[in-house]
C-alpha atoms as a PDB file:
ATOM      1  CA  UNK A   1      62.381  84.937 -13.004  1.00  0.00           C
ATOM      2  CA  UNK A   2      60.303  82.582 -10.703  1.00  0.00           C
ATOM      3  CA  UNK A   3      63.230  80.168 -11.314  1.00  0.00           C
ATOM      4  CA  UNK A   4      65.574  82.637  -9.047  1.00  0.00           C
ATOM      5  CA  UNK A   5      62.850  83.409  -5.929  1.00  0.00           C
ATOM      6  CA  UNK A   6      60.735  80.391  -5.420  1.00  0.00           C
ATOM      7  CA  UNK A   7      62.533  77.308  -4.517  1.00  0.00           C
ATOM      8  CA  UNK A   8      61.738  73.702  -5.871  1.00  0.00           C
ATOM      9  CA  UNK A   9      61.007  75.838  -9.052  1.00  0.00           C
ATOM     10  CA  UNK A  10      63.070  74.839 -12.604  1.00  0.00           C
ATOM     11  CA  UNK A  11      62.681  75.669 -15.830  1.00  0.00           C
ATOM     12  CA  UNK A  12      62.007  72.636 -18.605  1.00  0.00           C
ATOM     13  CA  UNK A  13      60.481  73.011 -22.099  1.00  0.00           C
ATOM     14  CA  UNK A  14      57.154  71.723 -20.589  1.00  0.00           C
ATOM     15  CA  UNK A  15      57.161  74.352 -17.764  1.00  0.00           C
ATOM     16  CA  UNK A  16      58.298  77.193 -20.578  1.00  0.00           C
ATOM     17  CA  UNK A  17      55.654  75.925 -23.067  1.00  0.00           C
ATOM     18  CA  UNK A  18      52.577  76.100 -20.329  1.00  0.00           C
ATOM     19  CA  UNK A  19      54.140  79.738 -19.339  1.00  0.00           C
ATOM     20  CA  UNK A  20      54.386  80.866 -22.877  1.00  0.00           C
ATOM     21  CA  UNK A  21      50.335  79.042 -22.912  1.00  0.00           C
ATOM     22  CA  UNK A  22      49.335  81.430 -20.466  1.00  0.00           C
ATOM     23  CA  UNK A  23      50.895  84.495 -21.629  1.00  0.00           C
ATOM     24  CA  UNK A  24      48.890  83.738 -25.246  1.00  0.00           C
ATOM     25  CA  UNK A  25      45.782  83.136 -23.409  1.00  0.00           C
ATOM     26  CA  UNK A  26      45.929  86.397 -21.740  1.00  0.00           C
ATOM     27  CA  UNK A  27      47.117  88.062 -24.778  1.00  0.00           C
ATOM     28  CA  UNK A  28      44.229  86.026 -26.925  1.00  0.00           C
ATOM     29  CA  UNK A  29      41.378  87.668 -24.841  1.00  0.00           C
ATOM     30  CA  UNK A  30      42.644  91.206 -25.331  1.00  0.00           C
ATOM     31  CA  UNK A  31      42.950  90.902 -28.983  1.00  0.00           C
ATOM     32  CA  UNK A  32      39.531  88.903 -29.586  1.00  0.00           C
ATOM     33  CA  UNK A  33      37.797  91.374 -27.068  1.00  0.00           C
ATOM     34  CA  UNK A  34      38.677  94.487 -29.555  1.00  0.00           C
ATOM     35  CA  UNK A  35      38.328  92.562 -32.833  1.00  0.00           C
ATOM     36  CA  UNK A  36      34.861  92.031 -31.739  1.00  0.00           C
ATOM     37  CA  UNK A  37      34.251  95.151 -29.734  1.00  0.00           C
ATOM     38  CA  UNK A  38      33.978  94.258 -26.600  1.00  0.00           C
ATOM     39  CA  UNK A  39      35.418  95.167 -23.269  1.00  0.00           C
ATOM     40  CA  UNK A  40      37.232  92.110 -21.490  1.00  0.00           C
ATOM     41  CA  UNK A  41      34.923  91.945 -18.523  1.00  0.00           C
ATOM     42  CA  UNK A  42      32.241  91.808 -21.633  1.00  0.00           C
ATOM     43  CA  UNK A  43      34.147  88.714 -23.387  1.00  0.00           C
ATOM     44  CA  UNK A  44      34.932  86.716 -19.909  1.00  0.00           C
ATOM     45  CA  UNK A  45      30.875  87.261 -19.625  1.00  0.00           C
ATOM     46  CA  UNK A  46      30.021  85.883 -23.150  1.00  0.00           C
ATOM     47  CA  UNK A  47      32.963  82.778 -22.236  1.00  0.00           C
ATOM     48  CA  UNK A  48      31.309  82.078 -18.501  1.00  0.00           C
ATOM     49  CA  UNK A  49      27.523  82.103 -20.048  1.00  0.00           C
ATOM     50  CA  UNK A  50      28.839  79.977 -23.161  1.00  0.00           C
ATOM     51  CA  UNK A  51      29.223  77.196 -20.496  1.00  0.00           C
ATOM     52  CA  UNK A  52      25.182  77.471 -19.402  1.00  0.00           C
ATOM     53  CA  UNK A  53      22.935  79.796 -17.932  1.00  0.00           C
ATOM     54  CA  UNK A  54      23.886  81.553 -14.392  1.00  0.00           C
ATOM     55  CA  UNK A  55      22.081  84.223 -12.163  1.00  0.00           C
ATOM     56  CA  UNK A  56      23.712  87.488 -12.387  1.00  0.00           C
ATOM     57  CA  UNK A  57      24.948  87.269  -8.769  1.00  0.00           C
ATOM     58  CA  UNK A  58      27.031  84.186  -9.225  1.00  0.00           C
ATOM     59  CA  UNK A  59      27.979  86.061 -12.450  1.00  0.00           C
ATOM     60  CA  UNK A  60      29.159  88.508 -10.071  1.00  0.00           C
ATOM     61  CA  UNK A  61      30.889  86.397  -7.909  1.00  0.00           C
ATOM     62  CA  UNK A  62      32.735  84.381 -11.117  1.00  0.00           C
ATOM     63  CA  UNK A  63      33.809  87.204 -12.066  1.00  0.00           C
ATOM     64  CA  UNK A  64      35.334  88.838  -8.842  1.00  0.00           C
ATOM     65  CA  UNK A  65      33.115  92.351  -9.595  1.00  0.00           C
ATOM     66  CA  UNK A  66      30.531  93.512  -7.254  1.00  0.00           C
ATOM     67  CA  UNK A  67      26.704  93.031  -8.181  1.00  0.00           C
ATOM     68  CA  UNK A  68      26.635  96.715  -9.381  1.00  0.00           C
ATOM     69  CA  UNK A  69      29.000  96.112 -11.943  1.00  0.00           C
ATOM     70  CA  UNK A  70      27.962  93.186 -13.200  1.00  0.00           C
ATOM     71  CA  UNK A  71      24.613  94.560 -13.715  1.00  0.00           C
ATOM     72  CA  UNK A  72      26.327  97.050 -16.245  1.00  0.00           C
ATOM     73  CA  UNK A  73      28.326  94.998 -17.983  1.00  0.00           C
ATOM     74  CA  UNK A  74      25.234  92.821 -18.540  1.00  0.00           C
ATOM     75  CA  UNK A  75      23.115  95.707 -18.825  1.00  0.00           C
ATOM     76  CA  UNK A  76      25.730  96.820 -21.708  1.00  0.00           C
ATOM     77  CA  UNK A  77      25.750  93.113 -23.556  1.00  0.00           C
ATOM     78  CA  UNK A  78      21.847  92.593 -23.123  1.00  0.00           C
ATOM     79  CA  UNK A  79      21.603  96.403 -25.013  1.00  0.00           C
ATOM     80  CA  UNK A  80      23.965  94.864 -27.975  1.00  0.00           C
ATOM     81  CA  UNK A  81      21.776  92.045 -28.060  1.00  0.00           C
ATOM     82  CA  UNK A  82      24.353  89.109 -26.642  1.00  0.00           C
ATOM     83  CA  UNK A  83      22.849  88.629 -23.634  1.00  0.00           C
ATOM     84  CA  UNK A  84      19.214  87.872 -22.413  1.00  0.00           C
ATOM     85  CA  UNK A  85      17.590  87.860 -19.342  1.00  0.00           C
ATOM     86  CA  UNK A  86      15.311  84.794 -18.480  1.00  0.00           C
ATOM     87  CA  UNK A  87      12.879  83.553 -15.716  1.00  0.00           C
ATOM     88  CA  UNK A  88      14.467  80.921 -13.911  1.00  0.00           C
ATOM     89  CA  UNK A  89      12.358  78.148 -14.076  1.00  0.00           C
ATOM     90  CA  UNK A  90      12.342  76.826 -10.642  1.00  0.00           C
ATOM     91  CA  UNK A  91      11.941  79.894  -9.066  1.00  0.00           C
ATOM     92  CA  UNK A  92      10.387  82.901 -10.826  1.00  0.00           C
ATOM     93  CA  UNK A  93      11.449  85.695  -8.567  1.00  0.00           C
ATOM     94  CA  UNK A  94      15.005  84.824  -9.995  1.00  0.00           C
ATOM     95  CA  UNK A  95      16.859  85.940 -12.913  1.00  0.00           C
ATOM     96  CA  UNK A  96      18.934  83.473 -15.160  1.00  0.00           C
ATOM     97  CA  UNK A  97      21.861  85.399 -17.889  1.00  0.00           C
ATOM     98  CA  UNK A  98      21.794  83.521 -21.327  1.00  0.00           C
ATOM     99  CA  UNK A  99      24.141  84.041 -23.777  1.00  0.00           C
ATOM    100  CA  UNK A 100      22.386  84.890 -27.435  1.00  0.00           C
ATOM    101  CA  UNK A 101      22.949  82.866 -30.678  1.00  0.00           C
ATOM    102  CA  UNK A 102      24.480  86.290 -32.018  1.00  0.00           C
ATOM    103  CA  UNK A 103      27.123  86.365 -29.453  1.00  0.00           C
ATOM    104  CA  UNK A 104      27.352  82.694 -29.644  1.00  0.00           C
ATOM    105  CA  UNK A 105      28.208  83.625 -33.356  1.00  0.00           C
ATOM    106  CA  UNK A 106      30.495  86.186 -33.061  1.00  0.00           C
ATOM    107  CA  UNK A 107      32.459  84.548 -30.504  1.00  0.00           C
ATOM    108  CA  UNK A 108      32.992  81.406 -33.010  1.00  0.00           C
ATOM    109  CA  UNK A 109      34.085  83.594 -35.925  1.00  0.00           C
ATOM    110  CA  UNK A 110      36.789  85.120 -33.841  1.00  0.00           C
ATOM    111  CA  UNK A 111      37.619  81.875 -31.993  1.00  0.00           C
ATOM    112  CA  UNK A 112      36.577  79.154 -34.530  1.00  0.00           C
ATOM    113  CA  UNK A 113      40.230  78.551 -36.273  1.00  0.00           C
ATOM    114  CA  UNK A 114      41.777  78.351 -32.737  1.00  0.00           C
ATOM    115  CA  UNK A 115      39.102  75.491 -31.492  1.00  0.00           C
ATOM    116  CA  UNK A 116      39.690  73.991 -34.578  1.00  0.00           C
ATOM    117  CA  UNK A 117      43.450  73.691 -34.568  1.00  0.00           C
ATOM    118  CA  UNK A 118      43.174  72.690 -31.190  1.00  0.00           C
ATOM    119  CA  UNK A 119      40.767  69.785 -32.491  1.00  0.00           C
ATOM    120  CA  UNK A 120      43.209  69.050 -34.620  1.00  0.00           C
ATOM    121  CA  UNK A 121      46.012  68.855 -32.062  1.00  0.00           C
ATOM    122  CA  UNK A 122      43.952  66.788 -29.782  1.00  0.00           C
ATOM    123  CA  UNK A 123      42.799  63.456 -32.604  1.00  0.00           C
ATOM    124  CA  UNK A 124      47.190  63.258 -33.147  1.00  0.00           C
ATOM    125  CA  UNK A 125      47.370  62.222 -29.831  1.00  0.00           C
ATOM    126  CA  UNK A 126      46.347  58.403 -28.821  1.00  0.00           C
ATOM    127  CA  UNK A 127      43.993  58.515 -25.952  1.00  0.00           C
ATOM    128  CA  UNK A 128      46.832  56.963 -23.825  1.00  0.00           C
ATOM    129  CA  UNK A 129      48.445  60.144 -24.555  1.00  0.00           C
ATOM    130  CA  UNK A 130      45.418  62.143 -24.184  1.00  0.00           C
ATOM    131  CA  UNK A 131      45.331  60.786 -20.143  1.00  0.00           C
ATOM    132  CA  UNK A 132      48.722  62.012 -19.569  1.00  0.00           C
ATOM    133  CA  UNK A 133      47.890  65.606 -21.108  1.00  0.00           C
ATOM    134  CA  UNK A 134      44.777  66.150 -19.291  1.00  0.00           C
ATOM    135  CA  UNK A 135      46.546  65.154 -15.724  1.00  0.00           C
ATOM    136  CA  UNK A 136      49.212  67.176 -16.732  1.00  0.00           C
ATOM    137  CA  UNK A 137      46.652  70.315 -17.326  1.00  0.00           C
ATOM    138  CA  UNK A 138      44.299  69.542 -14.719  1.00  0.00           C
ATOM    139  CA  UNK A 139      47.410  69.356 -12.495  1.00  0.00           C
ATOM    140  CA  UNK A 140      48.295  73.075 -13.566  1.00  0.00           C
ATOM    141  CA  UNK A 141      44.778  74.086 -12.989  1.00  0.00           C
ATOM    142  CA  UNK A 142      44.846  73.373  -9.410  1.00  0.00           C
ATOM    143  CA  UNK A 143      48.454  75.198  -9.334  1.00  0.00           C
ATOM    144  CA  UNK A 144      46.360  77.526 -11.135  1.00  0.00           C
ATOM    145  CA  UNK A 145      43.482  77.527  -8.449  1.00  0.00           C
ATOM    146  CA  UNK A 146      45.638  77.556  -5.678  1.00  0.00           C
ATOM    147  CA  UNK A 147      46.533  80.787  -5.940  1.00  0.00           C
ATOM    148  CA  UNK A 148      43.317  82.151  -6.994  1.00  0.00           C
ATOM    149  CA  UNK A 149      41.652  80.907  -4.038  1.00  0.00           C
ATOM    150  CA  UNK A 150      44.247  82.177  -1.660  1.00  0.00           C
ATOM    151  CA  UNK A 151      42.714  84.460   1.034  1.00  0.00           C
ATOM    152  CA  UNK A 152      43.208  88.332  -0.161  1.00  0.00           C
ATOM    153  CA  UNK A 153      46.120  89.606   1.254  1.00  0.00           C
ATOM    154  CA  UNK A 154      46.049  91.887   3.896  1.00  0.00           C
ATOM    155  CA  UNK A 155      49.042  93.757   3.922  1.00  0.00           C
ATOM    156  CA  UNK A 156      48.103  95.557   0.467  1.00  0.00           C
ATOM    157  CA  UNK A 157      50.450  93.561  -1.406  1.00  0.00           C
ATOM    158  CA  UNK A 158      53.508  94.492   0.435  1.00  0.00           C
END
């Protein structure tokens, strides 16, 4: 499709694999988010706070919801017990979002064989390999980013 409307665009079997990537990572969230019960706001919480603690307004932010809602969805995961609210530590008026060991838990039982294959995948490769991959990737990322940080449009879409 993108092939016919965007020029400088062709298809190759590394462009088709990283599409059909994509498509699997989108599908991978919806299908891990009801195995375990969760909404998908909920799991893209539990993946952002499995990187480190954050305050519930960058939460916000990383998640492109306003500070209401990410007070319920937090609200919602800290009732289940996956999320906990702590003093920050350098400033006590603030608020830092941990993720819980449960969560932490649940999210490996349902994501464990993946990060494991993908371990797997990774120690075939020689770590000249391994360079081109991750430029390749990171390279997609910021084709990735690009268009994520493009200024909303203003036109509605039309």
């Amino acid at each position: 499709m993108a092939e016919r409307t965007t020029p400088g665009w062709h298809e190759s079997p590394t462009l088709e694999a990283l599409r059909s990537l994509l498509e699997a990572a989108v599908r991978i969230r919806h299908v891990v988010a009801r195995r375990a019960d969760l909404s998908e706001i909920e799991l893209a919480t539990l993946e952002r706070l499995s990187h480190g603690p954050i305050g519930p307004a960058a939460l916000a932010r990383e998640l492109d919801v306003s500070g209401a809602a990410a007070t319920g969805i937090v609200d919602r995961l800290s009732g289940r017990g996956h999320v906990e609210r702590v003093a920050d530590p350098d400033d006590r008026r603030r608020t830092q979002l941990h993720i819980s060991e449960s969560a932490t838990a649940q999210v490996q039982q349902h994501l464990g064989p993946m990060f494991l294959g993908l371990a797997r995948l990774d120690a075939d490769f020689t770590a000249e390999q391994r360079s081109v991959i991750e430029r390749y990737l990171r390279g997609a990322l910021d084709a990735l980013d690009a268009v994520i940080s493009q200024a909303p449009s203003t036109d509605g879409g039309r």
